[in-house]
Protein backbone atom coordinates (compact mmCIF):
# COMPACT_ATOMS: atom_id res chain seq x y z
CA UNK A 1 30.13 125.41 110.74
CA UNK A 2 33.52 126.65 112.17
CA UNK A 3 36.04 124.19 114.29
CA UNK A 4 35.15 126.14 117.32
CA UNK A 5 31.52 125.98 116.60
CA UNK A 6 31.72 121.93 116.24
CA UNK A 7 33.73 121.51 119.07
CA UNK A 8 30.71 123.46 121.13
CA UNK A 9 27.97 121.09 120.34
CA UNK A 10 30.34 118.29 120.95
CA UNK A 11 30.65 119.65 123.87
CA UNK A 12 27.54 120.22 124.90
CA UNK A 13 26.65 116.50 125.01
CA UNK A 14 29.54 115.70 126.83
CA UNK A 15 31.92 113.69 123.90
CA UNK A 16 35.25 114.10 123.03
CA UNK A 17 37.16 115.00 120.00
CA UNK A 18 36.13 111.73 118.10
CA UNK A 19 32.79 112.03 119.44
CA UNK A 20 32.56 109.32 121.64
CA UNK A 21 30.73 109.59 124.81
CA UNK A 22 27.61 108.45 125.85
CA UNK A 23 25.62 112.17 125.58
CA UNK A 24 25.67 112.29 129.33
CA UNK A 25 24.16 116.02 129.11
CA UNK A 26 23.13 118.16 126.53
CA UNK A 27 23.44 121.50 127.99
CA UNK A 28 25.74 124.66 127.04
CA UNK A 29 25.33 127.58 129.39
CA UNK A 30 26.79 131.15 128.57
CA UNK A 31 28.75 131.61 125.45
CA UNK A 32 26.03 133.46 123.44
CA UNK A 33 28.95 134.35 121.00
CA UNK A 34 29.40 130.33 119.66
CA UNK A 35 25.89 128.93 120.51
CA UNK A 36 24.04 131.88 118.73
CA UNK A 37 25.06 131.07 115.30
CA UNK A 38 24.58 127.25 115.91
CA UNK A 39 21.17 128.43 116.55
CA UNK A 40 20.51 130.00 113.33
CA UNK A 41 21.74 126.67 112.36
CA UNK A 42 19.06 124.73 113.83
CA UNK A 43 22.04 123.13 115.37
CA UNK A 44 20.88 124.11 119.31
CA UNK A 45 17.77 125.89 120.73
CA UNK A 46 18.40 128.69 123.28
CA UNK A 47 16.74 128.73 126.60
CA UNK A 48 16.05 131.79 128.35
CA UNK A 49 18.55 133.04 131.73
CA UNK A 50 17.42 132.51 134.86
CA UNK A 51 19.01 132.16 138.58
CA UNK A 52 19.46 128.27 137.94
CA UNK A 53 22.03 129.66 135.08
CA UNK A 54 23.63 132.00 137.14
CA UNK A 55 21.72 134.90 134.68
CA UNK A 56 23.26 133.74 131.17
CA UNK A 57 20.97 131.52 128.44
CA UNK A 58 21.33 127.84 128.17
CA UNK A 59 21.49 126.40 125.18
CA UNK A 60 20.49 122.99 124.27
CA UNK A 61 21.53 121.04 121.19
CA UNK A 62 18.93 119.68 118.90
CA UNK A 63 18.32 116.62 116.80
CA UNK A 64 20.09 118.04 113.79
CA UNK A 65 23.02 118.76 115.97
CA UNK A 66 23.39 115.28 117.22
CA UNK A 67 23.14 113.80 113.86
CA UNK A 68 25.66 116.69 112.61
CA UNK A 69 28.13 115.70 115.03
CA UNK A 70 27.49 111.78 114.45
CA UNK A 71 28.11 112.37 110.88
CA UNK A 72 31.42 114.49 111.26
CA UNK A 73 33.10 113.93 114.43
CA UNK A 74 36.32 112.34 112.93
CA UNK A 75 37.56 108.38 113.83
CA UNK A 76 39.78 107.89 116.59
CA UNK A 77 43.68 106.72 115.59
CA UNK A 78 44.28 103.18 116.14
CA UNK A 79 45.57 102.33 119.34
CA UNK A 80 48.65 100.08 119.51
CA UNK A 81 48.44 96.92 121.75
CA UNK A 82 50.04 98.76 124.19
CA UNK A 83 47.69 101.63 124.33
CA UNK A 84 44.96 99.14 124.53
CA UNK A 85 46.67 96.56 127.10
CA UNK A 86 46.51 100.17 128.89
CA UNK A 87 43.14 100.89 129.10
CA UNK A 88 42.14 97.55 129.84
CA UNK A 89 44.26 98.48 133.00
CA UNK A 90 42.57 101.38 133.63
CA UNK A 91 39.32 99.91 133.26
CA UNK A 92 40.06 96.87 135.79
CA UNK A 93 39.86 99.45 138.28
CA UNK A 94 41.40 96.56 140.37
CA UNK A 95 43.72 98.19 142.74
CA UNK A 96 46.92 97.13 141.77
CA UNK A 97 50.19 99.28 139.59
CA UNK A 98 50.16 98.62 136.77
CA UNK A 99 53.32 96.57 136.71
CA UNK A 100 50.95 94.51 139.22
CA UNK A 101 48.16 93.91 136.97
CA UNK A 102 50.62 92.88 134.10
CA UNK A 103 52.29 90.02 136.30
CA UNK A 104 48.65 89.13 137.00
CA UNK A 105 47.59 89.13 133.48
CA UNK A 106 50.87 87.23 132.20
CA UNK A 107 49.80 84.44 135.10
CA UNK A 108 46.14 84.28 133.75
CA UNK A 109 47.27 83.53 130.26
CA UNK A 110 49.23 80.53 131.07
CA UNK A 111 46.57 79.21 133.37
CA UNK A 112 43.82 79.80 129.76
């Protein structure tokens, strides 16, 4: 399986480079030129067109192509402290700058 072809079924379930996600969809209309040979694969199952697809196939990844891209999808780099002091940030969803939501967390560490 090509780069291109991997990057497809990921994707098709809705993950990113690493392959992390949660699979959200598993769905891949158009692009009969990748999805075709992933087919022949057994990788993803092709769907006939219709007016839901705007007239092009939709192709579905299978079983074998989840467990394909489990298996190969490559680890993440570790994040520095920063990076992850970050995303804690953005995953507070609180509101605040970030320069806000630092003072806050330096507070709530002396107060531990």
């Amino acid at each position: 399986m090509t780069t291109e072809q991997f990057h497809t079924l990921q994707h098709a379930l809705g993950l990113d480079q690493y392959g992390q996600g949660s699979m959200y969809r598993n769905h891949y209309v158009g692009g009969e030129n990748e999805c075709r040979p992933l087919v022949a694969m057994g990788y993803m199952i092709e769907r006939p067109a219709s007016e839901l697809t705007g007239g092009d196939p939709l192709f579905q990844v299978t079983e074998a192509g989840k467990q394909a891209v489990r298996a190969e999808s490559p680890k993440p780099p570790k994040l520095t402290r920063g990076q992850l002091r970050y995303r804690r940030f953005l995953n507070a969803d609180c509101g605040h700058s970030f320069g806000e939501w630092l003072k806050w967390q330096g507070k709530s560490e002396v107060t531990r």
